[in-house]
PDB file of N, CA and C in Angstrom:
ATOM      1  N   UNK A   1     156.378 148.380 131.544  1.00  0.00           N
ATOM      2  CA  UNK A   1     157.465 147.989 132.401  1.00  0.00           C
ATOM      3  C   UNK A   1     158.359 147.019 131.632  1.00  0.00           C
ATOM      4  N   UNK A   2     159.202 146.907 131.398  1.00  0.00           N
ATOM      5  CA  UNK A   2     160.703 146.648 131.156  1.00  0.00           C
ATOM      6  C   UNK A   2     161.010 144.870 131.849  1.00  0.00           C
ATOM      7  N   UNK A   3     160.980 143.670 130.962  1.00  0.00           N
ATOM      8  CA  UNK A   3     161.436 142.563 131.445  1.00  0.00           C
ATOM      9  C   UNK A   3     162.466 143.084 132.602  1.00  0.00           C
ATOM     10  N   UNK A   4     162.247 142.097 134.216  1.00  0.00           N
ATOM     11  CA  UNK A   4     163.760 142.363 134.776  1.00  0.00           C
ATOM     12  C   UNK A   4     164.634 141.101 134.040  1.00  0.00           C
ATOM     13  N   UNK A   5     164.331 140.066 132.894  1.00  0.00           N
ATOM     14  CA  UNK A   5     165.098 139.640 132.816  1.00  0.00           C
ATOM     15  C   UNK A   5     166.236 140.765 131.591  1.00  0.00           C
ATOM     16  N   UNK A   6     165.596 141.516 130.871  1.00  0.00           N
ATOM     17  CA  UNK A   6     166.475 142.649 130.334  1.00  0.00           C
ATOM     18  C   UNK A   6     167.142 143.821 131.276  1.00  0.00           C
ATOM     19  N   UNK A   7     166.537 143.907 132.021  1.00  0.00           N
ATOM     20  CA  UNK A   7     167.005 144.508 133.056  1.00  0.00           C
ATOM     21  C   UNK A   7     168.607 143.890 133.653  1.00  0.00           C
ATOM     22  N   UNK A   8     168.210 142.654 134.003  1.00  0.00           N
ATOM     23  CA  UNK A   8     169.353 141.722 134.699  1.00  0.00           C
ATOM     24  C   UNK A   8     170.481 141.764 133.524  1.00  0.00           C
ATOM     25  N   UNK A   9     170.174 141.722 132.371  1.00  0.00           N
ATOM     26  CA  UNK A   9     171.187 141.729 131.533  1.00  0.00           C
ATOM     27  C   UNK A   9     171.857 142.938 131.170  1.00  0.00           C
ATOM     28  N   UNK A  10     171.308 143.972 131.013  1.00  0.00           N
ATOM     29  CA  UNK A  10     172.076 145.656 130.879  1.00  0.00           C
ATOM     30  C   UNK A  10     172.396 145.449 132.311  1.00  0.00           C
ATOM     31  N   UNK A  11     172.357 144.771 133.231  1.00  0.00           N
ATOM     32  CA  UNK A  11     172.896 145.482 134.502  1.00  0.00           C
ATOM     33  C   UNK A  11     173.967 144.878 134.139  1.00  0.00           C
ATOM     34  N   UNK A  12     174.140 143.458 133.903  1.00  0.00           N
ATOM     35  CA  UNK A  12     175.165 142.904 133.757  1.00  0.00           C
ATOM     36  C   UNK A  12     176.366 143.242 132.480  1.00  0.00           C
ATOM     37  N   UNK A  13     175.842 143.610 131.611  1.00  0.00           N
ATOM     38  CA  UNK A  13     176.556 144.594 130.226  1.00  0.00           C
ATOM     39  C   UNK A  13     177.455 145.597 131.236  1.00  0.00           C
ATOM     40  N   UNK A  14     176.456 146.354 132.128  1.00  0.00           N
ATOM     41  CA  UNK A  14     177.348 147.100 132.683  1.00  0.00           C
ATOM     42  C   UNK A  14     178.341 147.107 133.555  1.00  0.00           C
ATOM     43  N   UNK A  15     178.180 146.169 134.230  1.00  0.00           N
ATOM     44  CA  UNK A  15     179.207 145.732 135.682  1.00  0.00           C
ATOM     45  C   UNK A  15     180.515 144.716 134.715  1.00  0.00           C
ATOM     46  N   UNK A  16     179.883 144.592 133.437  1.00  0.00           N
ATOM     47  CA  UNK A  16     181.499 143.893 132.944  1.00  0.00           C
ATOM     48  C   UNK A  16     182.163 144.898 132.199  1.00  0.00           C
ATOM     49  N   UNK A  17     181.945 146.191 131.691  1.00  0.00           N
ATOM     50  CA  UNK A  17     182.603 147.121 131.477  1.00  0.00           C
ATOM     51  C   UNK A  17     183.686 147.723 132.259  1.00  0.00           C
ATOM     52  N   UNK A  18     183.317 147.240 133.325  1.00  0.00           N
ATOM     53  CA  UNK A  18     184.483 147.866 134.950  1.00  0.00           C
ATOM     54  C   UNK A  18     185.426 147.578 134.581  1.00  0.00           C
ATOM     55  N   UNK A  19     186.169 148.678 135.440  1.00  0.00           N
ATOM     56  CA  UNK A  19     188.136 147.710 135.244  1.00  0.00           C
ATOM     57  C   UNK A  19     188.172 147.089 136.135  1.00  0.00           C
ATOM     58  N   UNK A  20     189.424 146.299 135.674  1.00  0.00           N
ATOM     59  CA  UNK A  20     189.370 144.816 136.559  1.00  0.00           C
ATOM     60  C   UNK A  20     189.463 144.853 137.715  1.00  0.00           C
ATOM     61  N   UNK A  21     189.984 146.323 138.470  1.00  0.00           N
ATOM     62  CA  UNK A  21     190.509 146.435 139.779  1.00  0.00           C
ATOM     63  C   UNK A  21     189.192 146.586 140.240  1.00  0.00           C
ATOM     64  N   UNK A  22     188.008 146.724 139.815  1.00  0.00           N
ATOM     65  CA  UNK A  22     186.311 147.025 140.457  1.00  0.00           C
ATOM     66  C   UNK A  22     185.917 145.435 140.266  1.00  0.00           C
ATOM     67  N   UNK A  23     186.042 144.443 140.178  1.00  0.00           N
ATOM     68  CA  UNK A  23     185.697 143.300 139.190  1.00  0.00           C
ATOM     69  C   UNK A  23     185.053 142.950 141.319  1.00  0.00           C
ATOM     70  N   UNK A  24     185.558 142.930 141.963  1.00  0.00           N
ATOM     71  CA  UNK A  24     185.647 142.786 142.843  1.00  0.00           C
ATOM     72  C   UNK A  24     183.816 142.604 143.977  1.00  0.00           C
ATOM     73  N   UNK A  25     183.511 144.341 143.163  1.00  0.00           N
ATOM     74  CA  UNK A  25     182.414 144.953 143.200  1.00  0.00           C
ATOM     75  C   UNK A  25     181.302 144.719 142.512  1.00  0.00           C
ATOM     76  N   UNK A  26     181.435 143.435 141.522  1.00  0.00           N
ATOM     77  CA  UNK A  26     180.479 143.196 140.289  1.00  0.00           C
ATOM     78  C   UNK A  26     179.151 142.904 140.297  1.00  0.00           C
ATOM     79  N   UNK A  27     178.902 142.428 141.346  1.00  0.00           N
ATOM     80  CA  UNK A  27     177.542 141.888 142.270  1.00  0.00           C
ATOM     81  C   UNK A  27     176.871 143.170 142.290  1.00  0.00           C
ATOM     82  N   UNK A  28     177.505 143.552 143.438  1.00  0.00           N
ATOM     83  CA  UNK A  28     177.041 144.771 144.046  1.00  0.00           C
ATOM     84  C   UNK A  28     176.876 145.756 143.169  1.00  0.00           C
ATOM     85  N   UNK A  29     177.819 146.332 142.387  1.00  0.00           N
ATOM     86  CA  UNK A  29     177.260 146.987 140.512  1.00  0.00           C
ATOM     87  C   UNK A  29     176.141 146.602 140.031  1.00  0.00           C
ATOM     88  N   UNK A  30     176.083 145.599 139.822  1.00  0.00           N
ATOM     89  CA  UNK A  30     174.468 144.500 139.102  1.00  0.00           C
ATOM     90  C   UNK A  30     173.645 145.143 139.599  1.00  0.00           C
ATOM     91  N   UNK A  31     173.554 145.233 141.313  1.00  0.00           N
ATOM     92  CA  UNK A  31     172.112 145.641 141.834  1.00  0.00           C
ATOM     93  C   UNK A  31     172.280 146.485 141.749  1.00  0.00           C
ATOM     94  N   UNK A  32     173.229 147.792 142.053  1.00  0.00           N
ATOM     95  CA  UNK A  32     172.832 149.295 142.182  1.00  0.00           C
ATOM     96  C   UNK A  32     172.451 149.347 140.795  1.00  0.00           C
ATOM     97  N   UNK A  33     173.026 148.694 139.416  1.00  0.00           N
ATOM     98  CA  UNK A  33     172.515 149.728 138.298  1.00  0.00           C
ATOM     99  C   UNK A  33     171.342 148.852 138.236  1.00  0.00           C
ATOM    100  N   UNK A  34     170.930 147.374 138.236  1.00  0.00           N
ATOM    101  CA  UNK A  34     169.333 147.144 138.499  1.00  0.00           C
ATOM    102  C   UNK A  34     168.531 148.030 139.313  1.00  0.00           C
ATOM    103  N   UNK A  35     168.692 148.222 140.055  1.00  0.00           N
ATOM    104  CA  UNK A  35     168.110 149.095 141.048  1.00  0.00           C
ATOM    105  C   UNK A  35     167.612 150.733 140.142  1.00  0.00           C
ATOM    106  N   UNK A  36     169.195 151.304 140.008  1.00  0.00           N
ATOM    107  CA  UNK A  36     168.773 152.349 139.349  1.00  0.00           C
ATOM    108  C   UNK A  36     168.418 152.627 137.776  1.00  0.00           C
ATOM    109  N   UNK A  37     168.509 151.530 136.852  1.00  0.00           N
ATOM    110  CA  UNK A  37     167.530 151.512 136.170  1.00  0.00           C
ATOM    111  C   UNK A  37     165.917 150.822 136.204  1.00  0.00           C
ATOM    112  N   UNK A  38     165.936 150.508 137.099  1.00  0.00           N
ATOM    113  CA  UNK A  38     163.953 150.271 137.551  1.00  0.00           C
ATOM    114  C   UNK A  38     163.694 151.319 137.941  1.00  0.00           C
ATOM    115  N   UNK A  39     163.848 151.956 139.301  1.00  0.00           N
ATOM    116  CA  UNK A  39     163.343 153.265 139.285  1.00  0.00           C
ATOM    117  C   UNK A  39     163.502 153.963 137.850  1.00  0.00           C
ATOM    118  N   UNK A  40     164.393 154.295 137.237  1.00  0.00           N
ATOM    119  CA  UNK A  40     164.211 154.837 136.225  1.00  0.00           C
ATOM    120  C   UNK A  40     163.155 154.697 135.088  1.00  0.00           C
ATOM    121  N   UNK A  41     162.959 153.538 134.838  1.00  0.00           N
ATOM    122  CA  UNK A  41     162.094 152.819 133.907  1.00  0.00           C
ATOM    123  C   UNK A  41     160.748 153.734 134.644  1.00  0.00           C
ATOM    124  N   UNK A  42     160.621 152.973 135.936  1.00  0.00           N
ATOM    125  CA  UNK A  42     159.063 153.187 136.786  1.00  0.00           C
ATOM    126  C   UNK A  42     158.763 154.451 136.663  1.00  0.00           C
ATOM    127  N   UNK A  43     159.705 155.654 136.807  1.00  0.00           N
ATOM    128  CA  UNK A  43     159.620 156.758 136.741  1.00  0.00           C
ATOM    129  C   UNK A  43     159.032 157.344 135.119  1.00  0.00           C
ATOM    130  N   UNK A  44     159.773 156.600 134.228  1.00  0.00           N
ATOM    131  CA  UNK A  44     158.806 156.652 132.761  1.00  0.00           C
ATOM    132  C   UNK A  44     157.844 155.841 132.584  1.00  0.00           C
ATOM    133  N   UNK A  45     157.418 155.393 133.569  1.00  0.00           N
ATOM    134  CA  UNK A  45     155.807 154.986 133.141  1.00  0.00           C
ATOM    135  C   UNK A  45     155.919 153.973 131.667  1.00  0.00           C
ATOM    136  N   UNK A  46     156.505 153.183 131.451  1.00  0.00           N
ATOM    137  CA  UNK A  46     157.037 152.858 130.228  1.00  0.00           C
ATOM    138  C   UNK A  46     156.106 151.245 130.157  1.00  0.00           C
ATOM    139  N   UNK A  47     155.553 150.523 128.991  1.00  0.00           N
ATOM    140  CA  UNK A  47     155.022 149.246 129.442  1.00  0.00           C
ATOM    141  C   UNK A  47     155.601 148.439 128.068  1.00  0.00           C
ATOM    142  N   UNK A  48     155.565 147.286 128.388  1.00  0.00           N
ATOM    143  CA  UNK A  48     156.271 146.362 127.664  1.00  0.00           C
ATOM    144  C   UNK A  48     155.683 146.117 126.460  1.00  0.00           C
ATOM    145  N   UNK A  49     156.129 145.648 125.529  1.00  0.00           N
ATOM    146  CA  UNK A  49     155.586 145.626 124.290  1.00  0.00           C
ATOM    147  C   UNK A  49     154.406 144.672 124.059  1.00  0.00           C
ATOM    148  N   UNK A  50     154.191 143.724 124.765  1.00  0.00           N
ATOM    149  CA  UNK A  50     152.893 142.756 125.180  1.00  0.00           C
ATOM    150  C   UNK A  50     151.862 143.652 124.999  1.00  0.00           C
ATOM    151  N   UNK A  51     152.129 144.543 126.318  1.00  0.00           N
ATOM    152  CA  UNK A  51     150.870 145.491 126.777  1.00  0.00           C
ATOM    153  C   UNK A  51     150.843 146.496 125.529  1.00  0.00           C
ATOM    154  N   UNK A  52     151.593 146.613 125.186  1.00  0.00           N
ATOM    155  CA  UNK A  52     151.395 147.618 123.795  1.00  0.00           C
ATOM    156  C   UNK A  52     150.694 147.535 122.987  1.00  0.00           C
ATOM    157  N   UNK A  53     150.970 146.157 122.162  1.00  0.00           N
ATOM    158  CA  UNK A  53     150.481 145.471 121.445  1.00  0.00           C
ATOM    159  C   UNK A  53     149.015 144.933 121.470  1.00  0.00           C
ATOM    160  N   UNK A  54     148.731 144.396 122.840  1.00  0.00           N
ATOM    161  CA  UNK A  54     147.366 144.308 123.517  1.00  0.00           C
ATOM    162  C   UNK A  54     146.152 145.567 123.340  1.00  0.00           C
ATOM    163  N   UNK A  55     146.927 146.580 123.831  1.00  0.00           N
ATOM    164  CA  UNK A  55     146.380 147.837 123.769  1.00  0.00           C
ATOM    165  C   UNK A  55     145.971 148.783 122.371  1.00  0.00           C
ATOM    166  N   UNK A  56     146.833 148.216 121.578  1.00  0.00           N
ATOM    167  CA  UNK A  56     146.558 148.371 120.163  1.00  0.00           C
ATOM    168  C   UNK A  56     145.387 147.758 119.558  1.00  0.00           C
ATOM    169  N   UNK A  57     145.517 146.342 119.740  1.00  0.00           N
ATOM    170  CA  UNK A  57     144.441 145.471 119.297  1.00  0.00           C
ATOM    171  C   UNK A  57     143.061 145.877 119.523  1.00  0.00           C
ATOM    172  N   UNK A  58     143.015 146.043 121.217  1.00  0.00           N
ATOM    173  CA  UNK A  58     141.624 146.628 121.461  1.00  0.00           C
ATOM    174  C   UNK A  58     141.266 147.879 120.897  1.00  0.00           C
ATOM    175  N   UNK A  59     142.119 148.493 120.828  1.00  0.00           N
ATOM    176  CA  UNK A  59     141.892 150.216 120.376  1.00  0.00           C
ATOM    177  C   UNK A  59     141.138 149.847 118.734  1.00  0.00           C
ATOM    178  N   UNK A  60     141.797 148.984 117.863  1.00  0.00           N
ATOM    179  CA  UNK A  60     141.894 148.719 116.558  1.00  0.00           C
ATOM    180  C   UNK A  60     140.490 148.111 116.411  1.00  0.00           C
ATOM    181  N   UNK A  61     140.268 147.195 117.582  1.00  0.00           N
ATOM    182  CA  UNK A  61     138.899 147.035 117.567  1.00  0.00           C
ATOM    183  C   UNK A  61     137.510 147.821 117.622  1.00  0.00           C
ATOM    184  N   UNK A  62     137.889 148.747 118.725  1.00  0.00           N
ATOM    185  CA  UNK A  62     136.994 149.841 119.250  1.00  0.00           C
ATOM    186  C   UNK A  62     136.697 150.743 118.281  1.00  0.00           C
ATOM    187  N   UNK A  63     137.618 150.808 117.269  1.00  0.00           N
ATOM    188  CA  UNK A  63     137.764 151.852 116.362  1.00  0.00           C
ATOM    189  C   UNK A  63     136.761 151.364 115.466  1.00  0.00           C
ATOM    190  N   UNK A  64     136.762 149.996 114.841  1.00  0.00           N
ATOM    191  CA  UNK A  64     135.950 149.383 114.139  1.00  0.00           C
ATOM    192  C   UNK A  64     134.687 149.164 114.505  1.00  0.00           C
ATOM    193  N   UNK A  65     134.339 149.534 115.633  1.00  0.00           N
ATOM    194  CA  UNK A  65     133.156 149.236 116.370  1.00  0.00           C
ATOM    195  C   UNK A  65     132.619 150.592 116.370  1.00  0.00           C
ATOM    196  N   UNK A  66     133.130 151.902 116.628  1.00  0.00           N
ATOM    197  CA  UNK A  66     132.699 152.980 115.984  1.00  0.00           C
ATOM    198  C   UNK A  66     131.907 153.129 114.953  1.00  0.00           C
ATOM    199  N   UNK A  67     133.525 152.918 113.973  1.00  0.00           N
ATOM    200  CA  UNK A  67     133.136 153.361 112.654  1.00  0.00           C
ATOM    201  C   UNK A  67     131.584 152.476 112.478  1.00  0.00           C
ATOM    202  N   UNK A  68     131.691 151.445 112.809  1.00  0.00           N
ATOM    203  CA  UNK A  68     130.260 150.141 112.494  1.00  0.00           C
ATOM    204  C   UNK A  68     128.970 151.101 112.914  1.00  0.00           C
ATOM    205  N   UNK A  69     129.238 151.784 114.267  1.00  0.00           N
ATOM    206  CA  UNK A  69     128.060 152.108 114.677  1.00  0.00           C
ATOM    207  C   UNK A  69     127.599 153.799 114.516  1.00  0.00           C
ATOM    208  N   UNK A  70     128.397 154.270 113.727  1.00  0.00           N
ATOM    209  CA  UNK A  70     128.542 155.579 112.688  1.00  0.00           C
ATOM    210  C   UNK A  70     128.011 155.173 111.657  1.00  0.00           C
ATOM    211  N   UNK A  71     128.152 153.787 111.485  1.00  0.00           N
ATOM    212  CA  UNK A  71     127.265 154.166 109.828  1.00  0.00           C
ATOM    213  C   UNK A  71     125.818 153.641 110.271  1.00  0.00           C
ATOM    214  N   UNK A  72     125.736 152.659 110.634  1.00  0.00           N
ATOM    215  CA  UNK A  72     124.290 152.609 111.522  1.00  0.00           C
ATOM    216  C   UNK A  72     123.475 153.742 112.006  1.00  0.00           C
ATOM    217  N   UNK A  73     123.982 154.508 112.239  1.00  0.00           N
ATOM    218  CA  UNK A  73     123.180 155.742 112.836  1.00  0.00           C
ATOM    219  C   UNK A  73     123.197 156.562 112.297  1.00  0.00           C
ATOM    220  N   UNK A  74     123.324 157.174 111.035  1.00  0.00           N
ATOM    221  CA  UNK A  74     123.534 157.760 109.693  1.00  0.00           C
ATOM    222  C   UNK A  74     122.461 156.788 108.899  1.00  0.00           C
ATOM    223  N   UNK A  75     122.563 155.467 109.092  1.00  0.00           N
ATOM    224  CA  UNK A  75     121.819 154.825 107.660  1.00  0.00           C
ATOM    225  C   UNK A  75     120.130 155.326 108.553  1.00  0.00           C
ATOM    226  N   UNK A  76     120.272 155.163 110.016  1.00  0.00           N
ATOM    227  CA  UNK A  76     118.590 155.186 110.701  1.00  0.00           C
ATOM    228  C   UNK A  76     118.351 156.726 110.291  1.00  0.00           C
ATOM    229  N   UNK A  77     119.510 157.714 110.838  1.00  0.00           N
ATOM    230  CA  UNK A  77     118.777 159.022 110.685  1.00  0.00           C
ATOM    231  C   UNK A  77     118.074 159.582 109.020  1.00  0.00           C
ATOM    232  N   UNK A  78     119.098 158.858 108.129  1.00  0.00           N
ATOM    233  CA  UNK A  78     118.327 158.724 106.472  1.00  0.00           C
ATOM    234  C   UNK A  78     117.307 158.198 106.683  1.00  0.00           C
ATOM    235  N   UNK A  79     116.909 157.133 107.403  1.00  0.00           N
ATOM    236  CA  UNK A  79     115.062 156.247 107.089  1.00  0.00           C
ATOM    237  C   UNK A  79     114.862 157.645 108.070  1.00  0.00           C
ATOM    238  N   UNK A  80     114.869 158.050 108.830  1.00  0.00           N
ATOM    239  CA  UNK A  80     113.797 159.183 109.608  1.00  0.00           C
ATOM    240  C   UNK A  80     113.653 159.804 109.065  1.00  0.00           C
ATOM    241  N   UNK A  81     114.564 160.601 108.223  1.00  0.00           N
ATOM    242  CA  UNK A  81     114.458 161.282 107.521  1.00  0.00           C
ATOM    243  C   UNK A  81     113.696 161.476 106.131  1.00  0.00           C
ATOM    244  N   UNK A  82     113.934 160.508 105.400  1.00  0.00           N
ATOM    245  CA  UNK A  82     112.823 160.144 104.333  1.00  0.00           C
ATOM    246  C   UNK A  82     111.261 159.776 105.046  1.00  0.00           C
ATOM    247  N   UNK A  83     111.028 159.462 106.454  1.00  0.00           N
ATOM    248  CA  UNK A  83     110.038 158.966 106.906  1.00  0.00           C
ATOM    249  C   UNK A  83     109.178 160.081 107.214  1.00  0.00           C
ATOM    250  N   UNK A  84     109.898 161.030 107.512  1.00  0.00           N
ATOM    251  CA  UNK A  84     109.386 162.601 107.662  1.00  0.00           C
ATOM    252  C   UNK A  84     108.614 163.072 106.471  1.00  0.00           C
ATOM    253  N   UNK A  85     109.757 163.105 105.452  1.00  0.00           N
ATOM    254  CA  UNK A  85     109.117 163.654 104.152  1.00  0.00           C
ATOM    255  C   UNK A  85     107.466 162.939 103.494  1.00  0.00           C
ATOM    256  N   UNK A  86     108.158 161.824 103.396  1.00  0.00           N
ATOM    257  CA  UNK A  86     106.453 161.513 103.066  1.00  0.00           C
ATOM    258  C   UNK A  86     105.722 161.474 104.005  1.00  0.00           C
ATOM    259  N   UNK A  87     105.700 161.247 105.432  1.00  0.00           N
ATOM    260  CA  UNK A  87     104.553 161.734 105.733  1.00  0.00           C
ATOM    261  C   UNK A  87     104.211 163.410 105.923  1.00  0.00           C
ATOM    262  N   UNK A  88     104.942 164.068 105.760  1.00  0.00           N
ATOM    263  CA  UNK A  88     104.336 165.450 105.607  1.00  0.00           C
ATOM    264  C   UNK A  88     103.750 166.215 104.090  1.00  0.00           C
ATOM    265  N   UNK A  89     104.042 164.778 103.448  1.00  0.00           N
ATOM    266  CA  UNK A  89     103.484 165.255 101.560  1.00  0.00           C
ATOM    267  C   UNK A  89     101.715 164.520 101.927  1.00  0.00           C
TER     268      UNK A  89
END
């Protein structure tokens, strides 16, 4: 989700683009295009770069916590494996 304080500001980018004879309406511009860019945003499911970033980290972690416990279980199935052999010699 999208700061509304960026929000508040493209609304406002946009309501000063008007001609002057709308200047009138500038408020009321602000909220309809606030308005209709949140729904819009909400509608893309979109999340802020915090949460991004957050979500990365853990992933980056998890990943490392894998790989950690991939080689762990590879190094045990080698001891079973050698543990087999000699005892069947």
């Amino acid at each position: 989700m999208l700061d509304p304080k960026s929000l508040d500001e493209m609304a406002r980018k946009f309501a000063a683009n008007l001609p002057p004879g709308l200047r009138e309406f500038q408020q009321e511009m602000e909220r309809n295009f606030r308005t209709t860019m949140q729904s819009t945003f909400n509608r893309l499911d979109l999340v802020t770069r915090e949460e991004f970033d957050a979500q990365s980290k853990v992933l980056a972690r998890t990943r490392a916590q894998l790989e950690a416990l991939e080689e762990r279980v590879a190094a045990l199935e080698g001891r079973a494996g050698n543990h087999e052999q000699t005892s069947d010699s």
